[in-house]
Each structure stands twice: as structure tokens, then as C-alpha cells.
PDB file of N, CA and C in Angstrom:
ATOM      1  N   UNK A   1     129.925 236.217 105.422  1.00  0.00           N
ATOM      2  CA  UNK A   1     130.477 235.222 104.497  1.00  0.00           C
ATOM      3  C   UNK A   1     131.982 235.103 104.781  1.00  0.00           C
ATOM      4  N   UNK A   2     132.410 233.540 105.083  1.00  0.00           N
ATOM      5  CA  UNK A   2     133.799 233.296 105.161  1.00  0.00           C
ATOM      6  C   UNK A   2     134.666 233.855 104.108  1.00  0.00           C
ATOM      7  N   UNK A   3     135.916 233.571 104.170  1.00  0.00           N
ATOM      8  CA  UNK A   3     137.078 234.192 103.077  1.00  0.00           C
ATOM      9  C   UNK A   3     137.095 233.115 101.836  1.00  0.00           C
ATOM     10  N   UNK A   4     136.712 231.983 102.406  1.00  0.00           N
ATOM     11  CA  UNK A   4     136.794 230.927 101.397  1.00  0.00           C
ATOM     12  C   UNK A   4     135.713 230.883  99.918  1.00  0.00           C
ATOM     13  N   UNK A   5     134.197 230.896 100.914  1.00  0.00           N
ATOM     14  CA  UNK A   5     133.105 231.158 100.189  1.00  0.00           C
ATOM     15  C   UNK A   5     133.002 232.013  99.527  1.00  0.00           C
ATOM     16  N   UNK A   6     134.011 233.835 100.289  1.00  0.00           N
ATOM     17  CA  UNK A   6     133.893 234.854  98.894  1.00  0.00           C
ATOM     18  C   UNK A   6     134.543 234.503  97.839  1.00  0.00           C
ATOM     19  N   UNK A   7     135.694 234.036  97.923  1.00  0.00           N
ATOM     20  CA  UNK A   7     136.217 233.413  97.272  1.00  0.00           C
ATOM     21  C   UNK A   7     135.864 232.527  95.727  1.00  0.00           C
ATOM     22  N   UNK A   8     135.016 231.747  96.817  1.00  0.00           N
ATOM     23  CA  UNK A   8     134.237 230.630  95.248  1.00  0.00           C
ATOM     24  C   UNK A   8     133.258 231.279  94.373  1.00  0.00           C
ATOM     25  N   UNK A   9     132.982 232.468  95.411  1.00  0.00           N
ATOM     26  CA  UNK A   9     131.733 233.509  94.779  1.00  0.00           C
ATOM     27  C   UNK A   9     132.430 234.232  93.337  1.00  0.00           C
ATOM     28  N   UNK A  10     133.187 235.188  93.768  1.00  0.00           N
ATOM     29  CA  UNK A  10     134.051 235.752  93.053  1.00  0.00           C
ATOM     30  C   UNK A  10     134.246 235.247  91.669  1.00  0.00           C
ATOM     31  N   UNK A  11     135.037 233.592  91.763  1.00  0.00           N
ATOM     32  CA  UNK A  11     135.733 233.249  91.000  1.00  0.00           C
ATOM     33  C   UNK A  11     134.590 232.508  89.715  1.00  0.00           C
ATOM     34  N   UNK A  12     133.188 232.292  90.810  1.00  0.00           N
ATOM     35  CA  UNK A  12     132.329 231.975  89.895  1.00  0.00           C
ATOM     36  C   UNK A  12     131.668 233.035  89.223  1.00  0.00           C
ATOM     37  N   UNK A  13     131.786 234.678  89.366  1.00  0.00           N
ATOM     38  CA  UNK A  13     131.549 235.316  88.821  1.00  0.00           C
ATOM     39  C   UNK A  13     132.658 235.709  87.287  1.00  0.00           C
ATOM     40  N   UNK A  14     133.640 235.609  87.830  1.00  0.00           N
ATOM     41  CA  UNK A  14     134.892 235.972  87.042  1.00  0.00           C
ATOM     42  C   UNK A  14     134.658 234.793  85.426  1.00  0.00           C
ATOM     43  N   UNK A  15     134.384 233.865  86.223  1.00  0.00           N
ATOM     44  CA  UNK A  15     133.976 232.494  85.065  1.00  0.00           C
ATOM     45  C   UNK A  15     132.876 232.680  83.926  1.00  0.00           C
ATOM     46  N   UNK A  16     131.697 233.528  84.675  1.00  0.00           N
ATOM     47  CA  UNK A  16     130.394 234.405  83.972  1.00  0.00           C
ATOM     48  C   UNK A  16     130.789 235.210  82.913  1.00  0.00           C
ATOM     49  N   UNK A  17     131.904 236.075  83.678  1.00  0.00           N
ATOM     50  CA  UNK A  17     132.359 237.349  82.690  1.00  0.00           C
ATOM     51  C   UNK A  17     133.796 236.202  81.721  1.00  0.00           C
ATOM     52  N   UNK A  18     134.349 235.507  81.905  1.00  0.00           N
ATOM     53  CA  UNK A  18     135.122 234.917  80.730  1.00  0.00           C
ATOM     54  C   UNK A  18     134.564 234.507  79.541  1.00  0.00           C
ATOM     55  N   UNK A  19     133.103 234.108  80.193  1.00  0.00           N
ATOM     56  CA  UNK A  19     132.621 233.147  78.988  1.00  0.00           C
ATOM     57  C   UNK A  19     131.913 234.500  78.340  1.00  0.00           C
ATOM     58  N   UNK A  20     131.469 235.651  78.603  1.00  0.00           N
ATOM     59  CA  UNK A  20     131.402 236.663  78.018  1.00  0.00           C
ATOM     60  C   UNK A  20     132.091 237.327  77.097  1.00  0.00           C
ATOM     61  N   UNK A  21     132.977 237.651  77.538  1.00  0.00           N
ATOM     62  CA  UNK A  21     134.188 237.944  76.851  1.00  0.00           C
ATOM     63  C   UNK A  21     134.608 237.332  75.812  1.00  0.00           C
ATOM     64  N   UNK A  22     134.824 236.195  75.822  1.00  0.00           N
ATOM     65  CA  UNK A  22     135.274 234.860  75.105  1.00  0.00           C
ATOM     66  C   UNK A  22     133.807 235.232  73.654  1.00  0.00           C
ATOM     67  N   UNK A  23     132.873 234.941  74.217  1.00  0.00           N
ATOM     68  CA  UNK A  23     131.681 235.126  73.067  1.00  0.00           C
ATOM     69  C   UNK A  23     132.264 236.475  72.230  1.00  0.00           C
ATOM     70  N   UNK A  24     132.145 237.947  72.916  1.00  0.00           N
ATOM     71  CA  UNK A  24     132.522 239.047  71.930  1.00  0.00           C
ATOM     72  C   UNK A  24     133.984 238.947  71.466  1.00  0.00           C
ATOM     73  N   UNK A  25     134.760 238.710  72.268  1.00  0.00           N
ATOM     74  CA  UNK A  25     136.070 238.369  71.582  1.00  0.00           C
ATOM     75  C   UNK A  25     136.230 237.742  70.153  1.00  0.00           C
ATOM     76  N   UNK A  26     135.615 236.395  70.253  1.00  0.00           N
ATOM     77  CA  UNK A  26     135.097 235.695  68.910  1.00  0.00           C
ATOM     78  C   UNK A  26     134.271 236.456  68.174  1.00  0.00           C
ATOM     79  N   UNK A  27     133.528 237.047  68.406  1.00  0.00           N
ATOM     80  CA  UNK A  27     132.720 237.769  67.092  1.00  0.00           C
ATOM     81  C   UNK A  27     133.341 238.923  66.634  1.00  0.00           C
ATOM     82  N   UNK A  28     134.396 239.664  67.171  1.00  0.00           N
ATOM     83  CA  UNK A  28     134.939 240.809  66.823  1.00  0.00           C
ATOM     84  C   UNK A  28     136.162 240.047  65.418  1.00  0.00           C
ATOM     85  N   UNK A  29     136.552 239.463  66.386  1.00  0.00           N
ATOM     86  CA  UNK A  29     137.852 237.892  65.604  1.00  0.00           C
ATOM     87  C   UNK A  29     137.415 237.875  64.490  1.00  0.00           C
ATOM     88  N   UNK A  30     136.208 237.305  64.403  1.00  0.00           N
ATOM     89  CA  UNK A  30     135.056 236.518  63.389  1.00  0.00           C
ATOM     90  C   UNK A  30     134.742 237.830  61.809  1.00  0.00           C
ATOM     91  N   UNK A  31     135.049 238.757  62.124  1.00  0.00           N
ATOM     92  CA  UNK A  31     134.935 239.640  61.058  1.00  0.00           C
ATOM     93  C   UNK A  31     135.798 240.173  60.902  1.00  0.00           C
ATOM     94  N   UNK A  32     137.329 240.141  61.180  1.00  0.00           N
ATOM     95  CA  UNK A  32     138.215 239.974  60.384  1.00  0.00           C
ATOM     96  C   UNK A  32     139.208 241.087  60.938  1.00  0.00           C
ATOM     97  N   UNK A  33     140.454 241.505  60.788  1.00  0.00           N
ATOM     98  CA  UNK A  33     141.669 242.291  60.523  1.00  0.00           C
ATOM     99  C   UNK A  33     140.706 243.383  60.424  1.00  0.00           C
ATOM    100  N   UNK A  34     140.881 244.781  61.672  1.00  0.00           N
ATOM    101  CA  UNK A  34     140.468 245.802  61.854  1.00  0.00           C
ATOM    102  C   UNK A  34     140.856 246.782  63.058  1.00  0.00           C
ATOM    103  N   UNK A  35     140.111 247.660  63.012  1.00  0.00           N
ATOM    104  CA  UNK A  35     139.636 248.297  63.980  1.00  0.00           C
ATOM    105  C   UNK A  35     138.103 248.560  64.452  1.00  0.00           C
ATOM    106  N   UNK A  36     137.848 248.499  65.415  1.00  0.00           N
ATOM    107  CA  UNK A  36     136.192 248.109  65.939  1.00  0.00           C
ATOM    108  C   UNK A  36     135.883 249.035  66.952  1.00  0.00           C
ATOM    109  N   UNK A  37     135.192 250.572  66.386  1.00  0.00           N
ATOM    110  CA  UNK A  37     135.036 251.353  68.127  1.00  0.00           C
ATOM    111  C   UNK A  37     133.686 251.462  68.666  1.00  0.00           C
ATOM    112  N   UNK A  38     134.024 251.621  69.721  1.00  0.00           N
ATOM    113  CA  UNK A  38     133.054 251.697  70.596  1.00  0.00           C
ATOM    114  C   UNK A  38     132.854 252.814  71.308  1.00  0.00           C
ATOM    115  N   UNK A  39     131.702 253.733  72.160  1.00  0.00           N
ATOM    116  CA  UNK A  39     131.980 254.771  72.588  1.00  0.00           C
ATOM    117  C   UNK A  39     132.881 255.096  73.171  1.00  0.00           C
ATOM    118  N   UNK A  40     133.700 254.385  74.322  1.00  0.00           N
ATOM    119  CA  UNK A  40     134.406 254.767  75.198  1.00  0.00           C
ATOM    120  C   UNK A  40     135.979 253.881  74.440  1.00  0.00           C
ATOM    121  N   UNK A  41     135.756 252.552  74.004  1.00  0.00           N
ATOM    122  CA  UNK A  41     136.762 252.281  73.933  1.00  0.00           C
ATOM    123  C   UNK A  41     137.046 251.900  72.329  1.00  0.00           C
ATOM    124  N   UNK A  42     138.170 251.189  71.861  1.00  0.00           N
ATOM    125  CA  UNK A  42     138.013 250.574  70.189  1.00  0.00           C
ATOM    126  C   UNK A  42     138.738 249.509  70.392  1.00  0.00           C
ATOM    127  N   UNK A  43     138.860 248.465  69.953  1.00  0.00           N
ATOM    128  CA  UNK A  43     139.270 247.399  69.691  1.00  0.00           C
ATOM    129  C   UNK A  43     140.393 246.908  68.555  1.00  0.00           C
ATOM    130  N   UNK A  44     141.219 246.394  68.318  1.00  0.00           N
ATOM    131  CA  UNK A  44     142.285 246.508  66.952  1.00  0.00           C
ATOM    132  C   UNK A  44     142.374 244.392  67.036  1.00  0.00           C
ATOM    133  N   UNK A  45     141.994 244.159  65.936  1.00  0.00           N
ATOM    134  CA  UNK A  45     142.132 242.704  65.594  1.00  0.00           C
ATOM    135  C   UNK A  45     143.564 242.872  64.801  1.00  0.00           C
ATOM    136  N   UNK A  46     144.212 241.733  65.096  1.00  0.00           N
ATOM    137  CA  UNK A  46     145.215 242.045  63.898  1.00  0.00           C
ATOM    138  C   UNK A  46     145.808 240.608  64.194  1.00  0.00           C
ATOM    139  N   UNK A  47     146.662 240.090  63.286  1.00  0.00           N
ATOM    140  CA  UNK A  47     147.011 238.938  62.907  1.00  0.00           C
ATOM    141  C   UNK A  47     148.866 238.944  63.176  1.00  0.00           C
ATOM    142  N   UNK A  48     148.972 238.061  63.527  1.00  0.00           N
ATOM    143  CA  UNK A  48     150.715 237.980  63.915  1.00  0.00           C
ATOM    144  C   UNK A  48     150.956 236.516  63.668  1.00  0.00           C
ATOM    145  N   UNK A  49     152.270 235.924  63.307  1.00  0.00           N
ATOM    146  CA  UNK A  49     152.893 234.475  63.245  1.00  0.00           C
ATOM    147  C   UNK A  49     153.837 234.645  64.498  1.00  0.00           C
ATOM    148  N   UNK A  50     153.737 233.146  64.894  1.00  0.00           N
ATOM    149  CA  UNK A  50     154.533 233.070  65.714  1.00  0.00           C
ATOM    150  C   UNK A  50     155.280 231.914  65.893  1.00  0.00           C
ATOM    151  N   UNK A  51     157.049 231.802  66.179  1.00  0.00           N
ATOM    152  CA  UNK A  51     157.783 230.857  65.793  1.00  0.00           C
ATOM    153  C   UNK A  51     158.004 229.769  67.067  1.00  0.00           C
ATOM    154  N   UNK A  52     157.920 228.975  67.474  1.00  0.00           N
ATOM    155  CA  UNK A  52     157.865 227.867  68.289  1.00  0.00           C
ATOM    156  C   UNK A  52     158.726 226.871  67.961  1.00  0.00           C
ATOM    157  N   UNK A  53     159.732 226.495  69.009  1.00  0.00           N
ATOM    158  CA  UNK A  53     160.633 225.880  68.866  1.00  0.00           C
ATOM    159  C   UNK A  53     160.415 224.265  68.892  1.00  0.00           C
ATOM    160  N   UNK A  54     160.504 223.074  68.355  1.00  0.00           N
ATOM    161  CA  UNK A  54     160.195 221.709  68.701  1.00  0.00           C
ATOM    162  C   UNK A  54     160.856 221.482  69.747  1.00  0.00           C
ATOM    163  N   UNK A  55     160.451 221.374  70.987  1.00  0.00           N
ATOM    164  CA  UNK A  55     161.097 220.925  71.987  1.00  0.00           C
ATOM    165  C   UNK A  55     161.376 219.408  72.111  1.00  0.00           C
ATOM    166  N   UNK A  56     160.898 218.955  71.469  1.00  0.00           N
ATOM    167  CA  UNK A  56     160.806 217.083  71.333  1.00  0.00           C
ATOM    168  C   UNK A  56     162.298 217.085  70.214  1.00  0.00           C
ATOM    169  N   UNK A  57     161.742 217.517  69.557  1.00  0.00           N
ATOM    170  CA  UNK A  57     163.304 217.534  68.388  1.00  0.00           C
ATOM    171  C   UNK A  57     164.515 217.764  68.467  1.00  0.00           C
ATOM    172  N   UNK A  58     164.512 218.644  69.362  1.00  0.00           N
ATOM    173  CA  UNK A  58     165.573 219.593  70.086  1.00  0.00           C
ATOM    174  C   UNK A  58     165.892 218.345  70.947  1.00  0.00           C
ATOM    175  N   UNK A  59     165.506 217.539  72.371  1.00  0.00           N
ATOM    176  CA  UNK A  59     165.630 217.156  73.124  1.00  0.00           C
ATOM    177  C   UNK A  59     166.454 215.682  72.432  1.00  0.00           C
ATOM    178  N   UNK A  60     165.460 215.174  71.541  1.00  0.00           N
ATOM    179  CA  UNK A  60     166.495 214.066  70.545  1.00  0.00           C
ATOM    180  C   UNK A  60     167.390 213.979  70.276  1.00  0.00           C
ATOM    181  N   UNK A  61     168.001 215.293  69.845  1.00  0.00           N
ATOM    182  CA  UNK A  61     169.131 215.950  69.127  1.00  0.00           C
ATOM    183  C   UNK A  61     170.764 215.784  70.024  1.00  0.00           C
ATOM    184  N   UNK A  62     170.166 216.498  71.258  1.00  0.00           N
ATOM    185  CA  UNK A  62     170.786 216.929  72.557  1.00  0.00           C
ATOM    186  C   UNK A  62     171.000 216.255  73.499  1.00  0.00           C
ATOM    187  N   UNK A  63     172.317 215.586  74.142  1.00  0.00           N
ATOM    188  CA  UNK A  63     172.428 214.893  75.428  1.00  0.00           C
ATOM    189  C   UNK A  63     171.969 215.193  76.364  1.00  0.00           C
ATOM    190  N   UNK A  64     171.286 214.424  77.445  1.00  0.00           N
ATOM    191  CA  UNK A  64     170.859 214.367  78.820  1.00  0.00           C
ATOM    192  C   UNK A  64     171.607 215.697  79.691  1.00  0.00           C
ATOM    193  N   UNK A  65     173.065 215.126  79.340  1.00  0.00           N
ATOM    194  CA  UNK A  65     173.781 216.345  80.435  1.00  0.00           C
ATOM    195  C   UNK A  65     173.511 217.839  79.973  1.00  0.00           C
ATOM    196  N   UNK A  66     173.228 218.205  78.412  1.00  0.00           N
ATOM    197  CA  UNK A  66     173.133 219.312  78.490  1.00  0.00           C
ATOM    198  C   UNK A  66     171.875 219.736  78.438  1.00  0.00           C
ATOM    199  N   UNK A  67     170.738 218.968  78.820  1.00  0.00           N
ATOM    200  CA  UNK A  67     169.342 219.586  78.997  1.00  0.00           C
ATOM    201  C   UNK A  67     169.438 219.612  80.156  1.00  0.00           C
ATOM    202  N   UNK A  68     169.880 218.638  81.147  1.00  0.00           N
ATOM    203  CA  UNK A  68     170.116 219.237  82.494  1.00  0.00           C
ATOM    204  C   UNK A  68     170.592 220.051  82.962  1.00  0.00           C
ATOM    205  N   UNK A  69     171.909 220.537  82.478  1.00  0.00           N
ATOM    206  CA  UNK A  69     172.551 221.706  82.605  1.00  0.00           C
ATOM    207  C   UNK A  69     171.911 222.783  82.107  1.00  0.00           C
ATOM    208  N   UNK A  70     170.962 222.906  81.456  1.00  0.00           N
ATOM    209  CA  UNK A  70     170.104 223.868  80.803  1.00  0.00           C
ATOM    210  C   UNK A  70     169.043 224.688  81.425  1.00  0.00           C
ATOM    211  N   UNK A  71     168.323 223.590  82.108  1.00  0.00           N
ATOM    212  CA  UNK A  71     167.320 223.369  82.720  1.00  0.00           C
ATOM    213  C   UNK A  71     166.883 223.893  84.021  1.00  0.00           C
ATOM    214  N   UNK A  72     165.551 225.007  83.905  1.00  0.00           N
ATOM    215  CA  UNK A  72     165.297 225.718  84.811  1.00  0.00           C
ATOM    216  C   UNK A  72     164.202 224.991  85.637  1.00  0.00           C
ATOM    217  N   UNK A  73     164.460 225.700  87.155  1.00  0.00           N
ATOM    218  CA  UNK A  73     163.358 224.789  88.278  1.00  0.00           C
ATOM    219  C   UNK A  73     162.956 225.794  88.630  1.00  0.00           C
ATOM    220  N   UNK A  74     161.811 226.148  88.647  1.00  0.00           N
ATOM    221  CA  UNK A  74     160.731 227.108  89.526  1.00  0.00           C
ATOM    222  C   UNK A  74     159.524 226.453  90.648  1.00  0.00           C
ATOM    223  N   UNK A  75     159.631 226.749  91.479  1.00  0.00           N
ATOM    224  CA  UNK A  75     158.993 226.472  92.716  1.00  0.00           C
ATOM    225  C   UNK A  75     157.585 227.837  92.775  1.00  0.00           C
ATOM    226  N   UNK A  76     156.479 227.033  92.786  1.00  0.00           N
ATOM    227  CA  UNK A  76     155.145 228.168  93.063  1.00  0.00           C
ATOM    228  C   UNK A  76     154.598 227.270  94.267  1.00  0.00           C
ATOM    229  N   UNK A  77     153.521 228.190  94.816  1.00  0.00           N
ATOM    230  CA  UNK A  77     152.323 227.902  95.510  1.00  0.00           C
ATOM    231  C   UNK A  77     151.263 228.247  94.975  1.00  0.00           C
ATOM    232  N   UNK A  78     150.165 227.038  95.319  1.00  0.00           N
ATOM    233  CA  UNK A  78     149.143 227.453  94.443  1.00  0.00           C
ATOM    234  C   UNK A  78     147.682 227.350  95.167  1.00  0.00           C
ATOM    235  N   UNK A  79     146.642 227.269  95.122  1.00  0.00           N
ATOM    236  CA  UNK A  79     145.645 227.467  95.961  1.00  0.00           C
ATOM    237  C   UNK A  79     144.246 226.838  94.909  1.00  0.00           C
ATOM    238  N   UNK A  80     144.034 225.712  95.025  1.00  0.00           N
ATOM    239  CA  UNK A  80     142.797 225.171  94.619  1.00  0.00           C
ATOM    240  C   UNK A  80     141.414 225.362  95.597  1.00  0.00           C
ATOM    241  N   UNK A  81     141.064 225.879  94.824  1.00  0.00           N
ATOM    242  CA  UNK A  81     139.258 226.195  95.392  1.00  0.00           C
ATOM    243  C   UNK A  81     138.045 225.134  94.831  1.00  0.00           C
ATOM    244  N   UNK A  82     138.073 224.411  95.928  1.00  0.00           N
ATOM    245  CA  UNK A  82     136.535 222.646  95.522  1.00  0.00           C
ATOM    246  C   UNK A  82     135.343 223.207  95.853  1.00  0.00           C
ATOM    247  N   UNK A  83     134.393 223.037  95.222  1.00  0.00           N
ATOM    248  CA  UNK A  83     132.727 223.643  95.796  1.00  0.00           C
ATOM    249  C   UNK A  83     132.419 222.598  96.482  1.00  0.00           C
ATOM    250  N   UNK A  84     131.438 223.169  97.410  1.00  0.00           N
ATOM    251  CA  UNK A  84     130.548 222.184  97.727  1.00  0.00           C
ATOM    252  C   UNK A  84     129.239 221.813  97.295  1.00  0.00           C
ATOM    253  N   UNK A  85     129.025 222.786  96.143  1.00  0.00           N
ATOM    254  CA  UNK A  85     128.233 222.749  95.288  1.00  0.00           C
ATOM    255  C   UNK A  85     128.248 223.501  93.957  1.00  0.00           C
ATOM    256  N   UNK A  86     127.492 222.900  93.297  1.00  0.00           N
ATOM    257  CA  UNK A  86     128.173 223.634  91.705  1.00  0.00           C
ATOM    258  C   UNK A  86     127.196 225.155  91.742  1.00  0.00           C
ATOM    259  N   UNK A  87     126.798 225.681  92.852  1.00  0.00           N
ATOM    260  CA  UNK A  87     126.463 227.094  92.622  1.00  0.00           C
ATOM    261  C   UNK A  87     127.103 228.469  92.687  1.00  0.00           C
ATOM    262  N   UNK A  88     128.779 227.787  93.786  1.00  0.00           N
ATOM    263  CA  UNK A  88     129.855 228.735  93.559  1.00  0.00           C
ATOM    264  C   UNK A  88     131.139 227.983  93.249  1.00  0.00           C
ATOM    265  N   UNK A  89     130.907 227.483  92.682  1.00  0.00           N
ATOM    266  CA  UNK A  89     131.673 226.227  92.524  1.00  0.00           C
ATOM    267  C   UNK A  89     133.204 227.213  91.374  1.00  0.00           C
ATOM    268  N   UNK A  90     134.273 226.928  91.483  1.00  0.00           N
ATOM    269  CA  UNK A  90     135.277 227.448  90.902  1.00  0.00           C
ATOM    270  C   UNK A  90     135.854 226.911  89.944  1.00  0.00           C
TER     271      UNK A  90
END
């Protein structure tokens, strides 16, 4: 098997185990502020707020020059994986 195909394999496995996860995640969620153990491991739900800035509001507020002057540029590479069929499809 090419590097590509393990690849789509992998990532379609990884996708199996999210939507797994995602299911017990929610049901642990789903019964509330705790602790939840398990043999080997335990689990801690707990609840936090969190403050978020209006970036739209902010930007209204604020001249052009100083959001530019502000303003960070990050450069990535990134790597899209297309199936050629939806059986390892990513």
C-alpha cells in the first residue's frame, strides 16, 4: 500500500473513532457536572465561562491603520487528502 492510500486509510479510521468518542463524550456531558470512573481511567465534566472579545465591534470602533498595525500573518502548509472512493475517503 502507497503512502497516500495509508494515509486515507488511517484518517478514515481516525473519523470511526471521532464519531465514537463524540457519542460517549455526549453522554458523559449529558448527565451532568461530575466525576465518572472507569477501571483504568475517570473522567471530570465540569463547566467553565468563557469571555470572547467582539471582533466586529472592536474593528468599527478602530481605524484601518491600527488593525493593520496590529495584525498578525501566519503562513502554514497544509495537505488535503480526496478519495477516490468514499471507502477511504478522508
Amino acid at each position: 500500500m502507497n503512502q497516500v492510500d495509508k494515509l486515507a486509510k488511517i484518517r478514515s479510521q481516525m473519523d470511526d473513532l471521532k464519531k465514537q468518542e463524540a457519542e460517549i463524550v455526549n453522554s458523559l456531558k449529558s448527565k451532568g457536572t461530575g466525576t465518572y470512573p472507569g477501571t483504568e481511567h475517570y473522567a471530570i465534566v465540569s463547566e467553565s465561562t468563557t469571555k470572547r472579545l467582539n471582533m466586529k465591534e472592536v474593528r468599527a470602533k478602530l481605524s484601518r491603520q491600527f488593525i493593520q498595525a496590529n495584525t498578525n500573518e501566519t503562513t502554514s502548509i497544509q495537505l488535503r487528502l480526496m478519495g477516490y472512493s468514499k471507502k477511504f475517503a478522508a
